[in-house]
N, C-alpha and C. Protein backbone atom coordinates (compact mmCIF):
# COMPACT_ATOMS: atom_id res chain seq x y z
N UNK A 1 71.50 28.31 -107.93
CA UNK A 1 70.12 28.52 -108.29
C UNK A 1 69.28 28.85 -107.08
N UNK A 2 67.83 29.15 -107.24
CA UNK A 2 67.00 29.49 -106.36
C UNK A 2 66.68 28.20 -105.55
N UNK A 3 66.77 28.38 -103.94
CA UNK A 3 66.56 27.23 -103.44
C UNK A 3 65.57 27.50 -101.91
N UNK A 4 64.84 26.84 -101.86
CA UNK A 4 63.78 27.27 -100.73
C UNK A 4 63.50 25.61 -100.18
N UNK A 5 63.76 25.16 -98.79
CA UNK A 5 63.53 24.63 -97.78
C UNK A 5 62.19 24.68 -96.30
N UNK A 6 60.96 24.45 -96.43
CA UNK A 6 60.08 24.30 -95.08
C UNK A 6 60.13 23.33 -94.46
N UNK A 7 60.26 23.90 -93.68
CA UNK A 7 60.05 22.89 -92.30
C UNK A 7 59.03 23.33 -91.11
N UNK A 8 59.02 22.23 -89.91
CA UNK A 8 58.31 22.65 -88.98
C UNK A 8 57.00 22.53 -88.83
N UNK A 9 56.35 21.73 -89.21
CA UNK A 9 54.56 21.62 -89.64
C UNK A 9 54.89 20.42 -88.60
N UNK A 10 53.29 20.41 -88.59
CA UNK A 10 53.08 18.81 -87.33
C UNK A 10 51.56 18.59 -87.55
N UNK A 11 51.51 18.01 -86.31
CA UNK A 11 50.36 17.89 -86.36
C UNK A 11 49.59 18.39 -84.53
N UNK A 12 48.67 19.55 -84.00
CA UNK A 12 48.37 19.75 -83.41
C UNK A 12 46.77 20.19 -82.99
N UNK A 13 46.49 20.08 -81.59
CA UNK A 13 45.36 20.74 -81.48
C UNK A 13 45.15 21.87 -81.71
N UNK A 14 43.75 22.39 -81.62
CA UNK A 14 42.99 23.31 -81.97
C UNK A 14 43.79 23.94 -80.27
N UNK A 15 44.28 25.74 -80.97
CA UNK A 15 44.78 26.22 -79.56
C UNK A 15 45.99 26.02 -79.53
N UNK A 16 46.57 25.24 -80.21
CA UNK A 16 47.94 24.98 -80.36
C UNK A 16 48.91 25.53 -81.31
N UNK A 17 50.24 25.90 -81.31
CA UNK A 17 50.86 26.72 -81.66
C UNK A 17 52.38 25.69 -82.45
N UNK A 18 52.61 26.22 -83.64
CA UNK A 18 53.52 25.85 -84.74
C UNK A 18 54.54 27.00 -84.83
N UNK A 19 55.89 26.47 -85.20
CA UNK A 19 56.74 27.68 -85.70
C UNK A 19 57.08 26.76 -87.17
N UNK A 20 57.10 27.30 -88.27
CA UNK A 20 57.77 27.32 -89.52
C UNK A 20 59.19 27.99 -89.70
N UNK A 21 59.63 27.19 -90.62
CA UNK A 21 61.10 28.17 -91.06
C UNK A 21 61.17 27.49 -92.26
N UNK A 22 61.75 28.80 -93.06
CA UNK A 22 61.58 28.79 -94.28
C UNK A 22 63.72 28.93 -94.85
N UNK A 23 65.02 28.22 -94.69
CA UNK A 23 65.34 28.66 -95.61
C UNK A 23 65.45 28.73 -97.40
N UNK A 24 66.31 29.79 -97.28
CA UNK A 24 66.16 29.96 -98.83
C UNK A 24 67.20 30.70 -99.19
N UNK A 25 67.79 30.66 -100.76
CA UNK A 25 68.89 30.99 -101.43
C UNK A 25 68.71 31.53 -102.30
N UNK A 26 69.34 32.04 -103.76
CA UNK A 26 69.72 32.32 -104.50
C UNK A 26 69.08 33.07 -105.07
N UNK A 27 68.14 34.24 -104.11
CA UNK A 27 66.96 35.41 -104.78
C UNK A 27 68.01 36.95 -104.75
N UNK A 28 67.70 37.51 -104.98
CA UNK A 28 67.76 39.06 -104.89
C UNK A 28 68.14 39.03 -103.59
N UNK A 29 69.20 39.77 -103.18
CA UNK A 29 69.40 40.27 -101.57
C UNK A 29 67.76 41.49 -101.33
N UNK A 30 67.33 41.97 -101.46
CA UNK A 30 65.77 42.49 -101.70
C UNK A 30 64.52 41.90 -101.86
N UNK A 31 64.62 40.50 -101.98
CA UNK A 31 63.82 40.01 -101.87
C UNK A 31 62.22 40.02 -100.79
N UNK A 32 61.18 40.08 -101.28
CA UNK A 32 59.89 40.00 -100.53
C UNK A 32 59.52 38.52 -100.62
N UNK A 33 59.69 38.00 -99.39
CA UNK A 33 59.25 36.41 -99.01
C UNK A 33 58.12 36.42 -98.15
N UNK A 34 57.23 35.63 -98.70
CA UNK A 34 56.06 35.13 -98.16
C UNK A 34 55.90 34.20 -98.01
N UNK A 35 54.80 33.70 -97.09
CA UNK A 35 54.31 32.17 -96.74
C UNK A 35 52.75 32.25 -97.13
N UNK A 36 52.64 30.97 -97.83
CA UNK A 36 51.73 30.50 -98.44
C UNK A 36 50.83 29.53 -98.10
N UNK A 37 49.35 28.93 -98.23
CA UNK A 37 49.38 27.68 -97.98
C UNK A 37 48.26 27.70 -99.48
N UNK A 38 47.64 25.88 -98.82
CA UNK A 38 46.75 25.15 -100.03
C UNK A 38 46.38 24.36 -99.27
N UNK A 39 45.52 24.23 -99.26
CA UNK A 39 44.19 23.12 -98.25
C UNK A 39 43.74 21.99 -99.49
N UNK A 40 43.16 21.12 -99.76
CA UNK A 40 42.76 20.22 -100.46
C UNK A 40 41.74 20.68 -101.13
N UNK A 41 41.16 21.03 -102.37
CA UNK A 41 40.28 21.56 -103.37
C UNK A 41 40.42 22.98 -103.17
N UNK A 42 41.10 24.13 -102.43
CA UNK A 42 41.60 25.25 -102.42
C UNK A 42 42.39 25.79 -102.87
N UNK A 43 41.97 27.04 -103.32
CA UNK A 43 43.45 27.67 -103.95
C UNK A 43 44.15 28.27 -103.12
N UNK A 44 45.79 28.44 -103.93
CA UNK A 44 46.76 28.60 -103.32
C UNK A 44 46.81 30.01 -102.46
N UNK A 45 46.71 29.99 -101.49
CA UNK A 45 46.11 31.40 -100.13
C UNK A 45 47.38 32.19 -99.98
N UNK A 46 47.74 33.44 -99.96
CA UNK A 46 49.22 34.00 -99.40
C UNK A 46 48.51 34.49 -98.07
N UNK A 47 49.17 34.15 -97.35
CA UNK A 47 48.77 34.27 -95.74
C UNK A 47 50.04 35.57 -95.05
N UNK A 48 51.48 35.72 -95.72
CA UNK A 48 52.32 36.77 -94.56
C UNK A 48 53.16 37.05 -95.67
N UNK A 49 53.53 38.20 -95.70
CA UNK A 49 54.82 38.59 -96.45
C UNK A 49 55.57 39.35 -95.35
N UNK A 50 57.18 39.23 -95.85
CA UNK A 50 58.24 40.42 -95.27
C UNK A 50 58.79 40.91 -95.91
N UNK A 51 59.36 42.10 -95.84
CA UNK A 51 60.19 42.70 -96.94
C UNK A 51 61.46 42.85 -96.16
N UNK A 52 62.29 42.71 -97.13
CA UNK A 52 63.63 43.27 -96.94
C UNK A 52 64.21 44.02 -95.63
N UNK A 53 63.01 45.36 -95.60
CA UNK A 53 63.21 46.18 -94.48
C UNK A 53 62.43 46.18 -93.65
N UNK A 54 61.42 44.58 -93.52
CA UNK A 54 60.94 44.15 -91.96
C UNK A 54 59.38 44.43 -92.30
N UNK A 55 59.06 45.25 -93.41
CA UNK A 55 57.71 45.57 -93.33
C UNK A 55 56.85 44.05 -93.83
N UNK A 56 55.86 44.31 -93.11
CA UNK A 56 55.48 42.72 -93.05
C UNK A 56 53.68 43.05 -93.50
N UNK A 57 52.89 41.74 -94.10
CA UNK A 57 51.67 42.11 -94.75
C UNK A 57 50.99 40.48 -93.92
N UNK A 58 49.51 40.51 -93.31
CA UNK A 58 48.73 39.53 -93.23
C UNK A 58 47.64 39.31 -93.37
N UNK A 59 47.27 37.96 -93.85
CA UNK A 59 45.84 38.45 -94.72
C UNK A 59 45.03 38.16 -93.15
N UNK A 60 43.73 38.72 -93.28
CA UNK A 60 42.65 38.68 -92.27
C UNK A 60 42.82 38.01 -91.30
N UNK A 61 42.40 37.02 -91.42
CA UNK A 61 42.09 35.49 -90.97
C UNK A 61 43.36 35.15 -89.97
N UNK A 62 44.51 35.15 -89.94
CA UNK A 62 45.65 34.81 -89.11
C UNK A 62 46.00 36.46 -88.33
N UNK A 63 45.50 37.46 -89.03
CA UNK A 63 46.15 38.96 -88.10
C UNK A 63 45.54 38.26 -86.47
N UNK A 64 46.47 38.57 -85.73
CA UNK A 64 46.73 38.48 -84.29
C UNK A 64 47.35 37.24 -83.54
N UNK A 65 47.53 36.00 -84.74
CA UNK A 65 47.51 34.69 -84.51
C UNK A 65 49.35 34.52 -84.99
N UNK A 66 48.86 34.60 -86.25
CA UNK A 66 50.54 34.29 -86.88
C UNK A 66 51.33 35.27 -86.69
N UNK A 67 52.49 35.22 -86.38
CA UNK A 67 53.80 36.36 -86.94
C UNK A 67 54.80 36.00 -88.01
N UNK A 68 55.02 36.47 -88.86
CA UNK A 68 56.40 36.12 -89.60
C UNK A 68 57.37 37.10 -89.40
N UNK A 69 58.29 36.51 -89.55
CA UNK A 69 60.33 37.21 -89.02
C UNK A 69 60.85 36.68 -89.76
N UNK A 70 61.91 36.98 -89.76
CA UNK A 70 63.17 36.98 -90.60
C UNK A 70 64.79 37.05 -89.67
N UNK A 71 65.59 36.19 -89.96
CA UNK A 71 66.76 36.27 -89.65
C UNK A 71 67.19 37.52 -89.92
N UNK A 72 68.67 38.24 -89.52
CA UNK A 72 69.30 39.00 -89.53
C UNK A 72 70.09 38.65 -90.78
N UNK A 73 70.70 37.88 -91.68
CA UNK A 73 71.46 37.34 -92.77
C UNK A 73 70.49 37.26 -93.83
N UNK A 74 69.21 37.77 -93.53
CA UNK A 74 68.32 37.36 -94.44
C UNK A 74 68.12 36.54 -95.43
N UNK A 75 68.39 35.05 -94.36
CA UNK A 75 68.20 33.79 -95.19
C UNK A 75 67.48 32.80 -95.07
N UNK A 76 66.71 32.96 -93.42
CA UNK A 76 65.63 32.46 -93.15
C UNK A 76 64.16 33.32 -92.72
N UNK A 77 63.02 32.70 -93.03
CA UNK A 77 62.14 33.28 -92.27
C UNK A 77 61.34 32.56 -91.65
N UNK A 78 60.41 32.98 -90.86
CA UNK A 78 59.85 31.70 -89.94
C UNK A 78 58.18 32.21 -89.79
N UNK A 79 57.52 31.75 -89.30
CA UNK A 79 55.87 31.76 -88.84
C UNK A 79 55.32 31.46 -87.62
N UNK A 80 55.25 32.28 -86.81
CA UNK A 80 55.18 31.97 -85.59
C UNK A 80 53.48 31.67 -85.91
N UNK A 81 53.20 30.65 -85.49
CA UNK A 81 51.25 30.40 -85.41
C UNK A 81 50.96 30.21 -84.35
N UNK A 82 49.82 30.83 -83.65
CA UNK A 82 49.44 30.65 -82.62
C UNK A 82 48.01 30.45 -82.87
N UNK A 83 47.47 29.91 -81.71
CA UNK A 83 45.80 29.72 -81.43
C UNK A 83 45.55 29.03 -82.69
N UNK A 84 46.01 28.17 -83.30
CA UNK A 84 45.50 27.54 -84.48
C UNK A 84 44.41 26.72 -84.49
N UNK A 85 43.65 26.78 -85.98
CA UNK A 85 42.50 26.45 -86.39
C UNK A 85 42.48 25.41 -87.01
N UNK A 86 41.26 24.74 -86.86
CA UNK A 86 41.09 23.38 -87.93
C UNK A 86 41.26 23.76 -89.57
N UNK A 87 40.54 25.49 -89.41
CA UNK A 87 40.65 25.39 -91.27
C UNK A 87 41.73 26.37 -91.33
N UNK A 88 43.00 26.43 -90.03
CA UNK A 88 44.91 26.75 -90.92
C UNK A 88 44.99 25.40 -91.27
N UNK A 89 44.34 23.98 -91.25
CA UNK A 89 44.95 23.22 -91.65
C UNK A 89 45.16 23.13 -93.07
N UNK A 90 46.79 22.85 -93.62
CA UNK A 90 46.72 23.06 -94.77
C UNK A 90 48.45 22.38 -95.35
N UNK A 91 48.82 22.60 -96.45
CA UNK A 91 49.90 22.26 -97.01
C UNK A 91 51.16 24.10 -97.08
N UNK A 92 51.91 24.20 -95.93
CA UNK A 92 52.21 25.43 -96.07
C UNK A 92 54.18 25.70 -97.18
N UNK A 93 53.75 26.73 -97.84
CA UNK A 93 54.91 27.31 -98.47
C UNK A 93 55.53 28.29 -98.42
N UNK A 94 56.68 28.50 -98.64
CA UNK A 94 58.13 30.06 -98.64
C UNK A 94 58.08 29.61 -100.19
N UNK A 95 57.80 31.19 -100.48
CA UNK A 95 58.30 31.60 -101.46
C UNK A 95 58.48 33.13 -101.32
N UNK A 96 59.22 33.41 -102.64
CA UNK A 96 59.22 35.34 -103.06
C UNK A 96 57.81 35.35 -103.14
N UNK A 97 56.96 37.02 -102.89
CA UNK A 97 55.80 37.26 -103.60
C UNK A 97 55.64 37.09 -104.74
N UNK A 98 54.86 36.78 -105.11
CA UNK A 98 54.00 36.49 -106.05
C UNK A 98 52.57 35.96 -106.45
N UNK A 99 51.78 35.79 -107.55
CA UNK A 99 51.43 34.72 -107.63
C UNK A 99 51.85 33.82 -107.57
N UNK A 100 50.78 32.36 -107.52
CA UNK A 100 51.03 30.79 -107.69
C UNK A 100 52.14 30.28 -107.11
N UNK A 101 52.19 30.88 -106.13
CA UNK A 101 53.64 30.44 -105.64
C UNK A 101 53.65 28.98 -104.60
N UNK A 102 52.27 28.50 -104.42
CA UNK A 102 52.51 27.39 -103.80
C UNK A 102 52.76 26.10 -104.72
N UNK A 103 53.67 25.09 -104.23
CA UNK A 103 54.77 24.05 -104.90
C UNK A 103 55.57 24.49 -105.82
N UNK A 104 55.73 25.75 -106.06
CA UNK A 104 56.78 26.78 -106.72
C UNK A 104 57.97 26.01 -106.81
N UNK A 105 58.54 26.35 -105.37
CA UNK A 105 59.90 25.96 -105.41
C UNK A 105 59.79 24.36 -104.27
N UNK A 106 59.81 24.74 -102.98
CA UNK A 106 60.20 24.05 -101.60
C UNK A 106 58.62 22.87 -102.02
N UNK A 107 58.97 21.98 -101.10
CA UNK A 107 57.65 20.86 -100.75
C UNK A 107 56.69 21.03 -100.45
N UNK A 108 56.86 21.87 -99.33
CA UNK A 108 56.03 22.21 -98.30
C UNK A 108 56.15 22.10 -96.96
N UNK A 109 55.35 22.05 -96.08
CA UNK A 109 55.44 21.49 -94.56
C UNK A 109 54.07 21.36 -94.21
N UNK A 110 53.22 20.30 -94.00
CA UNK A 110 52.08 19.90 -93.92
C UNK A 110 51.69 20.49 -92.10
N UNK A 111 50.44 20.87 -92.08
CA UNK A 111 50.05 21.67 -91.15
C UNK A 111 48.91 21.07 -90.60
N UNK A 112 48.63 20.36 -89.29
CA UNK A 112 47.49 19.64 -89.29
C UNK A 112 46.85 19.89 -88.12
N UNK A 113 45.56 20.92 -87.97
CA UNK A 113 44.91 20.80 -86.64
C UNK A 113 43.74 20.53 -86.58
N UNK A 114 43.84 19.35 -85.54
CA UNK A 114 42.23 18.62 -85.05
C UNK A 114 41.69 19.70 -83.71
N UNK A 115 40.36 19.43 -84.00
CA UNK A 115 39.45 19.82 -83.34
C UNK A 115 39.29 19.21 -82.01
């Protein structure tokens, strides 16, 4: 079955930098995986997608900060965050694109930066 794993969240200052990794199983070898988050009374935000063939999507707010990649086996992907903000703090997710995809599948990986 479909199986998705995050890791890698902490807790850091403002300026401070996180890597995520996301694996995951049992999708489409084609698959488009994104990372997600959800802050507390917020809705669920898609923040990075990759595709298959590397092409990658970010919303506003993280362009220049975050990167997402992908393994070569295309079975993990990861989030490079940099210069992070009090409001990236949030509850982050891997999933395929879509909607509603946060608590979809994986837990999460809780993301925490103080000021």
């Amino acid at each position: 079955g479909e199986h998705v794993v995050e890791s890698g969240g902490g807790s850091v200052q403002a300026g401070g930098s996180l890597r995520l990794s996301c694996t995951y199983s049992g999708f489409t070898s084609n698959v488009e995986m994104g990372w997600y988050r959800q802050a507390p009374g917020n809705d669920c935000e898609l923040i990075s997608t990759i595709s298959s063939d590397g092409d990658t999507y970010y919303l506003n707010s993280v362009k220049g900060r975050f990167t997402i990649s992908q393994d070569n086996a295309k079975t993990t992907i990861y989030l490079q965050m940099n210069s992070l903000k009090p409001e990236d703090t949030a509850v982050y997710y891997c999933a395929p694109y879509g909607p509603g995809r946060c608590n979809a599948w994986g837990q999460g990986t809780q993301v925490t930066v103080s000021s």
